[in-house]
Protein backbone atom coordinates (compact mmCIF):
# COMPACT_ATOMS: atom_id res chain seq x y z
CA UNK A 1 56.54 -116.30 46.06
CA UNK A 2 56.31 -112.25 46.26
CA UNK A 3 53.28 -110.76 45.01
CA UNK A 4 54.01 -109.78 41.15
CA UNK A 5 53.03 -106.41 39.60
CA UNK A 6 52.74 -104.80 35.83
CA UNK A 7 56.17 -103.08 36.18
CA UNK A 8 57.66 -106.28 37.02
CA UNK A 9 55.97 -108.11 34.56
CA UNK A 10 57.33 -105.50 31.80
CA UNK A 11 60.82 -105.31 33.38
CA UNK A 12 61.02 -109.27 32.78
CA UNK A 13 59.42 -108.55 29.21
CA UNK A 14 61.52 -105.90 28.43
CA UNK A 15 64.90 -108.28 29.21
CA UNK A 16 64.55 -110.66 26.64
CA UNK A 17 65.28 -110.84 22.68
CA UNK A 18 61.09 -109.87 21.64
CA UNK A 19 60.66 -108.53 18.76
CA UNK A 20 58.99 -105.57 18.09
CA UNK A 21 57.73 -103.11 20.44
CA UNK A 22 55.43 -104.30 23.80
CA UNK A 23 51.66 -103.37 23.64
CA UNK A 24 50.64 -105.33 26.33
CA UNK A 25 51.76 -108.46 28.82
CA UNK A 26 48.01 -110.47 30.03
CA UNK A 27 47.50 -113.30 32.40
CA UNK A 28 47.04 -116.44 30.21
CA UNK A 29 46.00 -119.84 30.82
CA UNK A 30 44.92 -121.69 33.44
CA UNK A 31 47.88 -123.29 35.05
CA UNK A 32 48.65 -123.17 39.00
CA UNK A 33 52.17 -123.54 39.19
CA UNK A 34 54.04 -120.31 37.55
CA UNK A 35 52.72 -117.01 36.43
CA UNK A 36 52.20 -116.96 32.60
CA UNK A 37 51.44 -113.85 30.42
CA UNK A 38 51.04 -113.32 27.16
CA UNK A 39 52.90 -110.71 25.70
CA UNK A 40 51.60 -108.91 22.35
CA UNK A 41 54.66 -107.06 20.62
CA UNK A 42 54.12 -104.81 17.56
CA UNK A 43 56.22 -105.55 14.18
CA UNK A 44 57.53 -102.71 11.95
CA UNK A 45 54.68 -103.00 9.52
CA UNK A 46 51.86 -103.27 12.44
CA UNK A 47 52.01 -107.21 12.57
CA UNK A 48 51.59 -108.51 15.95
CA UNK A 49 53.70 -111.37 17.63
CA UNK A 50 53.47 -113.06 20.51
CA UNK A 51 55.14 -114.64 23.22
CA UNK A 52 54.30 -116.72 26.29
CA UNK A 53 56.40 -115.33 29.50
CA UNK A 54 56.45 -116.86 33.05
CA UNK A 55 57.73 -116.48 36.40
CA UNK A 56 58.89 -119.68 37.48
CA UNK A 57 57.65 -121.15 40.66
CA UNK A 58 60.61 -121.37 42.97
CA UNK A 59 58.40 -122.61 45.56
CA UNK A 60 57.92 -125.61 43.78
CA UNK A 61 61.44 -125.78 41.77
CA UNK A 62 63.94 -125.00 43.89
CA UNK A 63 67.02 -124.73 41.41
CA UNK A 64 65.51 -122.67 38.41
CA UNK A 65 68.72 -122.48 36.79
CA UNK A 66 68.75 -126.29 36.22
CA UNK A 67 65.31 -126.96 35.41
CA UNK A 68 66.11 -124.31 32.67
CA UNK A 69 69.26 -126.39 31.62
CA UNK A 70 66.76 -129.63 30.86
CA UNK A 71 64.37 -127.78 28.94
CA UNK A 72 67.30 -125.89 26.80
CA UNK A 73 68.69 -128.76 25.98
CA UNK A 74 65.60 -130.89 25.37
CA UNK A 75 64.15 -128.42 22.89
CA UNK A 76 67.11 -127.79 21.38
CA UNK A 77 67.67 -131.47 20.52
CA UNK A 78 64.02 -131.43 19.60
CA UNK A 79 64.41 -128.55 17.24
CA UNK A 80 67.40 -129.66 14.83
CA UNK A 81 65.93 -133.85 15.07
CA UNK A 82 62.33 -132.63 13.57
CA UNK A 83 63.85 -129.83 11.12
CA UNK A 84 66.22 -132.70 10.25
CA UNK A 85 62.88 -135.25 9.67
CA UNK A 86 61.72 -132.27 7.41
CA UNK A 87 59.09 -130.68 10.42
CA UNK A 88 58.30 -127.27 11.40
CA UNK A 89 60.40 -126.80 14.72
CA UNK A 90 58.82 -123.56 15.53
CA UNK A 91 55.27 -125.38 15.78
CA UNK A 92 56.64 -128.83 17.02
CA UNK A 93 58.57 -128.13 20.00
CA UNK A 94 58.63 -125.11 22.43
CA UNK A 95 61.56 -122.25 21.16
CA UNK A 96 63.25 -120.70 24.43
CA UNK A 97 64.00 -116.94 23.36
CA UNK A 98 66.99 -115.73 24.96
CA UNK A 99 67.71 -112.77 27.38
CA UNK A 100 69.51 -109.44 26.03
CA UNK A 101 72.49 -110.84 27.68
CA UNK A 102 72.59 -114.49 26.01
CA UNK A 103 70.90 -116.08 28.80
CA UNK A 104 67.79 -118.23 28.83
CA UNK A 105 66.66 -117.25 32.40
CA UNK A 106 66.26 -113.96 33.98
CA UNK A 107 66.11 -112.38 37.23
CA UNK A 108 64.08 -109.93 37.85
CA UNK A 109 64.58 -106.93 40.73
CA UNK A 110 62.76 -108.70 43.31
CA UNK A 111 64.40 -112.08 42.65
CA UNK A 112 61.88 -113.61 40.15
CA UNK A 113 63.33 -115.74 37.70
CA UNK A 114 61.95 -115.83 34.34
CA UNK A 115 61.54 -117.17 31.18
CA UNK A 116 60.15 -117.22 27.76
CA UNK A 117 58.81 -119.31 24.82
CA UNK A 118 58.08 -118.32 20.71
CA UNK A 119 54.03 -118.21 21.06
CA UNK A 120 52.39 -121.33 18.90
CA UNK A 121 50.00 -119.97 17.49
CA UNK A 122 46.62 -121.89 15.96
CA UNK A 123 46.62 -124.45 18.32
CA UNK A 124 44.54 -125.09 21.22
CA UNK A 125 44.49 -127.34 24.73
CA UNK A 126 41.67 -129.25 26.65
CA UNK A 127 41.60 -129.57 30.25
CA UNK A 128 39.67 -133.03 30.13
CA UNK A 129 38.78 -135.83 27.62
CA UNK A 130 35.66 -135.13 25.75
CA UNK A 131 35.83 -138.14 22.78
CA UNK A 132 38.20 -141.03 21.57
CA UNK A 133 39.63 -139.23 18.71
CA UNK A 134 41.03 -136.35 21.54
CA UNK A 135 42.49 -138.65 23.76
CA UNK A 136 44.32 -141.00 20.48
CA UNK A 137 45.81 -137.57 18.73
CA UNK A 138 47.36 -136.39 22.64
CA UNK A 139 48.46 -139.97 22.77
CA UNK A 140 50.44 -139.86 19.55
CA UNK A 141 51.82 -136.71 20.48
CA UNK A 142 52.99 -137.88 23.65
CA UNK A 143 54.25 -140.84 21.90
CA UNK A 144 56.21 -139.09 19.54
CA UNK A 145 58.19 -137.21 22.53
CA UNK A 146 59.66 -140.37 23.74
CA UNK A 147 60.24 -141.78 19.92
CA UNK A 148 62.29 -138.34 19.43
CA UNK A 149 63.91 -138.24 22.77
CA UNK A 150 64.95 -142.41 22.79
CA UNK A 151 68.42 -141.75 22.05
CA UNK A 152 68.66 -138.51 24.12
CA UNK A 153 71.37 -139.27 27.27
CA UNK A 154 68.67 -139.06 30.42
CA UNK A 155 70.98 -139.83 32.69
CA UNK A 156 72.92 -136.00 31.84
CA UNK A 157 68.92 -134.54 33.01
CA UNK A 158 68.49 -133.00 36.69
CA UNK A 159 65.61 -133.77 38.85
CA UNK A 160 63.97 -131.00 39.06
CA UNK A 161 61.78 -132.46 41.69
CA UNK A 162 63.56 -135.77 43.65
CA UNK A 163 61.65 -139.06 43.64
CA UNK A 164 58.98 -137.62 41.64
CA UNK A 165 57.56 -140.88 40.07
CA UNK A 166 59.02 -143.00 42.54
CA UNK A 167 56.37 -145.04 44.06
CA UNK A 168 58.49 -146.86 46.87
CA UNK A 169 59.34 -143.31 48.34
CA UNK A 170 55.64 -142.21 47.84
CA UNK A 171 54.41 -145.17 50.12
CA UNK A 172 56.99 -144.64 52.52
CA UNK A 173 55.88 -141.18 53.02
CA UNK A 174 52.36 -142.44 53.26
CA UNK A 175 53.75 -144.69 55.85
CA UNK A 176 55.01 -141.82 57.60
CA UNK A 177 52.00 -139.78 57.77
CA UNK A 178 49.21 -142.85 58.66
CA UNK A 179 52.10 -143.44 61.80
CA UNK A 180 52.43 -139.51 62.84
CA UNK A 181 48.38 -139.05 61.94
CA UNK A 182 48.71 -135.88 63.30
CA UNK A 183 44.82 -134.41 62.58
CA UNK A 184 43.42 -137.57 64.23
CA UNK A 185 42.39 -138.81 60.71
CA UNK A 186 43.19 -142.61 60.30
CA UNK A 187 40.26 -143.54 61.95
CA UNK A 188 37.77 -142.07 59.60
CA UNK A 189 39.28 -143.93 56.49
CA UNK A 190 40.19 -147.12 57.21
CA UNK A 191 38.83 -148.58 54.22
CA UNK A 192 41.49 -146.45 52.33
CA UNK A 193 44.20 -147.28 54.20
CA UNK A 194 43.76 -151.08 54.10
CA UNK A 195 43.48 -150.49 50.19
CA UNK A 196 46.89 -148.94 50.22
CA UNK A 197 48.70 -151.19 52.31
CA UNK A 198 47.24 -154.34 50.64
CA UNK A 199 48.92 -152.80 47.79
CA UNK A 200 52.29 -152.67 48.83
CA UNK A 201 54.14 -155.26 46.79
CA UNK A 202 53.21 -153.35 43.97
CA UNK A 203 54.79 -150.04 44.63
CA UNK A 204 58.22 -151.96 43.97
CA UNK A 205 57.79 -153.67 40.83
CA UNK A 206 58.71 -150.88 38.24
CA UNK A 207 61.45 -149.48 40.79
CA UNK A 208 62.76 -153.36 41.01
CA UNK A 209 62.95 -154.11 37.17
CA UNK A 210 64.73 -150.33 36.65
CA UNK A 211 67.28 -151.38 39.36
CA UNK A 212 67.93 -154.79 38.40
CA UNK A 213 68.35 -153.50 33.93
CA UNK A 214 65.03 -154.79 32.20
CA UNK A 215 63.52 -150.78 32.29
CA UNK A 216 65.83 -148.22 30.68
CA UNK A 217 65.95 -144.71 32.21
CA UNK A 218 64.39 -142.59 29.52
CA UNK A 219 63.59 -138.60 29.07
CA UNK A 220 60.12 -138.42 30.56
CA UNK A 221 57.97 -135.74 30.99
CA UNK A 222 55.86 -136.61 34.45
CA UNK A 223 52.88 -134.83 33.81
CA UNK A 224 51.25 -136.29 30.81
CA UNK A 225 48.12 -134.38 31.27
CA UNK A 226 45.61 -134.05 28.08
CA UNK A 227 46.23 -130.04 28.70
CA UNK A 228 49.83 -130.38 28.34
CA UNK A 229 49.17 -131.07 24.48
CA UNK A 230 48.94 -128.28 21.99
CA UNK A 231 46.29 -129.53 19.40
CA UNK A 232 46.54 -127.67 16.06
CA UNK A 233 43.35 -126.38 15.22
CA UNK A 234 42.77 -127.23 11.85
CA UNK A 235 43.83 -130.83 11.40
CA UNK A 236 42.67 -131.95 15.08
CA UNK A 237 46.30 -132.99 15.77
CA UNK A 238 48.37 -132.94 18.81
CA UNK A 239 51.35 -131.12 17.61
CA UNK A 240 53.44 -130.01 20.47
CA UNK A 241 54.51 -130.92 24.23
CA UNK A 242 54.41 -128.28 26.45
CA UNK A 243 55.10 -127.86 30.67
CA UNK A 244 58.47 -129.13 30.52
CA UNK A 245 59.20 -128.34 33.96
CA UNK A 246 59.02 -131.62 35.24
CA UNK A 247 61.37 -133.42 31.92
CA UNK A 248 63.75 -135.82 34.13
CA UNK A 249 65.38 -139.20 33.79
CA UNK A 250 62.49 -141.84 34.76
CA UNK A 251 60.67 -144.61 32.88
CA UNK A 252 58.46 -144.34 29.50
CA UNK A 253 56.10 -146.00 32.29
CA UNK A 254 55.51 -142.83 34.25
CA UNK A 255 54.08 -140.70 31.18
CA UNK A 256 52.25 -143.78 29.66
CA UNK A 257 50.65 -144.49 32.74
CA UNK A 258 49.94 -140.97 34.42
CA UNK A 259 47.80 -140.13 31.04
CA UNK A 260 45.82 -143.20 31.52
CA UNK A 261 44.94 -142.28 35.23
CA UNK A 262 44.30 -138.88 34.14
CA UNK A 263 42.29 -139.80 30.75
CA UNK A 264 41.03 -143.35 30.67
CA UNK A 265 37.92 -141.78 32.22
CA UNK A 266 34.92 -139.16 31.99
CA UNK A 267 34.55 -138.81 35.68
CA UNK A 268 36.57 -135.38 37.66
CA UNK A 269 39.57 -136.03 39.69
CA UNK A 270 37.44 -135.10 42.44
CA UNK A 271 33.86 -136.48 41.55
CA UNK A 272 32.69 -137.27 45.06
CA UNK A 273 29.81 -140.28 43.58
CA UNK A 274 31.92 -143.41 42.76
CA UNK A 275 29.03 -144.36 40.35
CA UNK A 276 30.39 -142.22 37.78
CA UNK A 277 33.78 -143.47 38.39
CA UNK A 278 34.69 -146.02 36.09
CA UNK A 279 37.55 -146.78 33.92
CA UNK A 280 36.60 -146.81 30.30
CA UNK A 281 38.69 -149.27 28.06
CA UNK A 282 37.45 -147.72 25.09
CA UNK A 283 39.74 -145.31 25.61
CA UNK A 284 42.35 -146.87 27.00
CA UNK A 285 42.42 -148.69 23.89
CA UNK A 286 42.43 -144.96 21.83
CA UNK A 287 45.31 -144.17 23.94
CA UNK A 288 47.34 -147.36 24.19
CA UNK A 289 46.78 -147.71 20.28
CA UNK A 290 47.97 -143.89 19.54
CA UNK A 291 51.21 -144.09 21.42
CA UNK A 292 52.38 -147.71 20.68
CA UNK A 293 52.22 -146.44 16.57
CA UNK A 294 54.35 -143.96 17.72
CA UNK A 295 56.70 -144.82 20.02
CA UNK A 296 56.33 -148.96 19.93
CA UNK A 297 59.61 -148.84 17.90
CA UNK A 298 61.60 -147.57 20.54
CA UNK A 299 59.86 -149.32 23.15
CA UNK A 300 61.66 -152.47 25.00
CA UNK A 301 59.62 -155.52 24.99
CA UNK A 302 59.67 -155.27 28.97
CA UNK A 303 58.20 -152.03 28.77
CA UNK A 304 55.48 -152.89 26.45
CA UNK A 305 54.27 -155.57 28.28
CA UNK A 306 54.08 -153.94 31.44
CA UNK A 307 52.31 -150.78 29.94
CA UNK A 308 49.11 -151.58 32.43
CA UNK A 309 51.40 -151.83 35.41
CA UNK A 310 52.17 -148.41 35.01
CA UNK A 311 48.59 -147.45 34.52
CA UNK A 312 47.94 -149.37 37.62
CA UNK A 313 51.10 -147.66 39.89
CA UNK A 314 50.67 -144.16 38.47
CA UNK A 315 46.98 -144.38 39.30
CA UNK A 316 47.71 -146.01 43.02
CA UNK A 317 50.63 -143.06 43.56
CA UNK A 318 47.94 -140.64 42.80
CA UNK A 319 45.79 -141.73 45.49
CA UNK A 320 48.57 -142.46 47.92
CA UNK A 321 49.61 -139.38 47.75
CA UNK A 322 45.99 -137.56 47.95
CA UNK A 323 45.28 -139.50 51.33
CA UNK A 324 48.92 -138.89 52.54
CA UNK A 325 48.04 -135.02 52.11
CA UNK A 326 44.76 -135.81 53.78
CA UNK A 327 46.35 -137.75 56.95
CA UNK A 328 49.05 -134.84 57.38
CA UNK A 329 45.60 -131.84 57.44
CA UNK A 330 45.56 -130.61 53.66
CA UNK A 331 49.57 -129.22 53.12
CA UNK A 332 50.48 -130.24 49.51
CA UNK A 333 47.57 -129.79 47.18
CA UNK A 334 44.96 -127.16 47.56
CA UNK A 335 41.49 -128.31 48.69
CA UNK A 336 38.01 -126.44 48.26
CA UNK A 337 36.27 -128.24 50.76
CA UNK A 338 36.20 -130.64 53.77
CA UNK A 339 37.59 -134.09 52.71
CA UNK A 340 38.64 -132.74 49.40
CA UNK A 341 41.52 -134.64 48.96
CA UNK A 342 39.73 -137.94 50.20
CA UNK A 343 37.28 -137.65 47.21
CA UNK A 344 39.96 -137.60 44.87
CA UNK A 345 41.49 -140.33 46.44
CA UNK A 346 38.64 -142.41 46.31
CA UNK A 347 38.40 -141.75 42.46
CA UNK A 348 41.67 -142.82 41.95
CA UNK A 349 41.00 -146.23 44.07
CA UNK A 350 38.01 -146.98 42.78
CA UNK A 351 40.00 -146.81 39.22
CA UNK A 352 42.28 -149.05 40.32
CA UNK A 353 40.00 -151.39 41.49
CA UNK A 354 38.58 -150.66 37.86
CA UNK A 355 41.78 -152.34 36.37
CA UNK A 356 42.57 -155.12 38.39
CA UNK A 357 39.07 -156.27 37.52
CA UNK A 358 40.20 -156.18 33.65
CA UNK A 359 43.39 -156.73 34.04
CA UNK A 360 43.43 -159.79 31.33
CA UNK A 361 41.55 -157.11 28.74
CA UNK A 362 43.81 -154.55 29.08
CA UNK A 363 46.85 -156.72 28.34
CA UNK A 364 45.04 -158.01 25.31
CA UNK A 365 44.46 -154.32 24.65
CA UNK A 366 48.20 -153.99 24.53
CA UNK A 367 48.97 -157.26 22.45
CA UNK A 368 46.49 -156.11 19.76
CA UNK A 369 48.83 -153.53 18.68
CA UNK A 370 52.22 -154.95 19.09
CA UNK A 371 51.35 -158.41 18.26
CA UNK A 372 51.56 -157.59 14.23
């Protein structure tokens, strides 16, 4: 992407339906994908308001235009269902403002495309699980996307990034990168490698049981991250989904299980001693407990009882795909230091290892609070 400057960033403001007059438009956040600013507009009467504008990352999504299609139409659905249930819309779901000319992208002179959100104000995000009670309120939030989108059509979604969550392809490409091993790698981690491909089988099984009918393709969001949950400040609760970019047909599976690889422990995605690694069932149990109140009701029996199978395969994808990016020298994900993206594989492995162990605990986990 080009380099951005202020007059760019207040040409893109400037385009869209704000209200009041621009003070100011400041780098917010902490996100690595687009370019977010907040932008701080005066009221008549000296109230300020603000909004949250970003460049999209074309790098990453290649067909803006469509990824701004899915979230239009998600949020809008969003919108009228929770006014309809008698909830605040403007604090429950993200609001896409509009352009001056009735559009909900816009392109800026250097080819930038843009967009921007009503500013929720009050709330707050964490970037990683500090207690129980954090982890259960981001899992009922989370839970109450799918419950709201269960009826939405997923198939009428574009994929905004192909084969996202689809573990078969991921293991192929590992596949593909162990055979070219192009930095003379494979030799150093064999250990990881036999882990992987020991693990084969069970890159089909969610894949399998969507193809043959027993898993419905559902609205998910693919990047269930704790910091992808506004929590309102005063009551603690998770109140709003945000990062919509990746909302595409897939399984209830993927977003279940990518939160439990990314919150069912206190260790870093890169924590390079394994002691520390562990997976904690304690909160497993907070999470799996928050989003079956939520969504169970929705939920196929098929996907409740696999719910650890996709905490298992969105964990292994995770580390397939760190040590693919390691085997093919460091391409996808950004790295700090030598072997960078082998530490964070190893965490994920060693969490998987972590659930196999208690496997029969985690399905009684599950049973606990469907079982009623």
């Amino acid at each position: 992407m080009k380099a951005i400057n202020k007059e760019i960033i207040m040409e893109a403001a400037r385009a869209f339906l704000l209200e009041g007059r621009i003070l100011n438009a400041r780098p917010y956040g902490g996100g690595h994908i687009n370019d977010t600013f907040a932008v701080e507009c005066e009221r008549e009467g000296g109230s300020i308001k603000r909004y949250i504008l970003q460049r999209i990352n074309t790098n990453v999504f290649r067909n803006p235009i469509q990824l701004m299609e899915n979230i239009v139409g998600v949020t809008n659905y969003l919108g009228k269902l929770i006014e309809k249930q008698g909830g605040d819309p403007m604090r429950e779901t993200l609001t896409v403002i509009p352009t001056r000319e009735d559009k909900n992208w816009y392109v800026d002179s250097q080819g930038g495309y843009w967009r921007t959100y009503h500013f929720i104000e009050d709330t707050v995000t964490y970037d990683k699980v500090e207690s129980k009670e954090d982890f259960y309120n981001s899992a009922r939030a989370f839970g109450r996307f799918q419950q709201l989108l269960s009826d939405y059509p997923a198939e009428t979604l574009y994929e905004t990034i192909p084969n996202f969550h689809n573990t078969v392809d991921r293991f192929a490409k590992f596949r593909e990168a162990l055979n070219r091993d192009i930095c003379g790698r494979a030799k150093n981690v064999s250990r990881e490698i036999a882990f992987a491909l020991e693990r084969e089988k069970d890159t089909h099984k969610l894949i399998d049981l969507l193809k043959s009918g027993k898993l419905p393709l559902r609205v998910t969001h693919n990047d269930t991250k704790l910091n992808n949950v506004l929590i309102d400040k005063e009551t603690g609760e998770g109140i709003c989904v945000i990062d919509l970019d990746t909302v595409m047909p897939g399984l209830s599976l993927y977003d279940y299980g990518d939160s439990i690889r990314f919150g069912a422990t206190y260790a870093a995605e890169d924590e390079q001693d394994l002691s520390k690694v562990n997976f904690e069932l304690e909160l497993f149990e907070a999470y799996t407990k928050g989003w079956l109140e939520v969504a169970g009701d929705v939920l196929t029996p098929y996907e409740i009882e696999n719910l650890p199978m996709g905490a298992k395969l969105m964990t292994l994808e995770c580390g397939i795909r760190f040590l693919t990016d390691y085997l093919s020298g460091d391409t996808y994900f950004k790295v700090h230091r030598e072997e960078h993206n082998l530490d964070r594989c190893r965490t994920q492995f060693k969490l998987v290892s972590d659930m196999e162990a208690c496997w029969g605990e985690m399905k009684a986990i599950v049973s606990k609070y469907t079982d009623k």
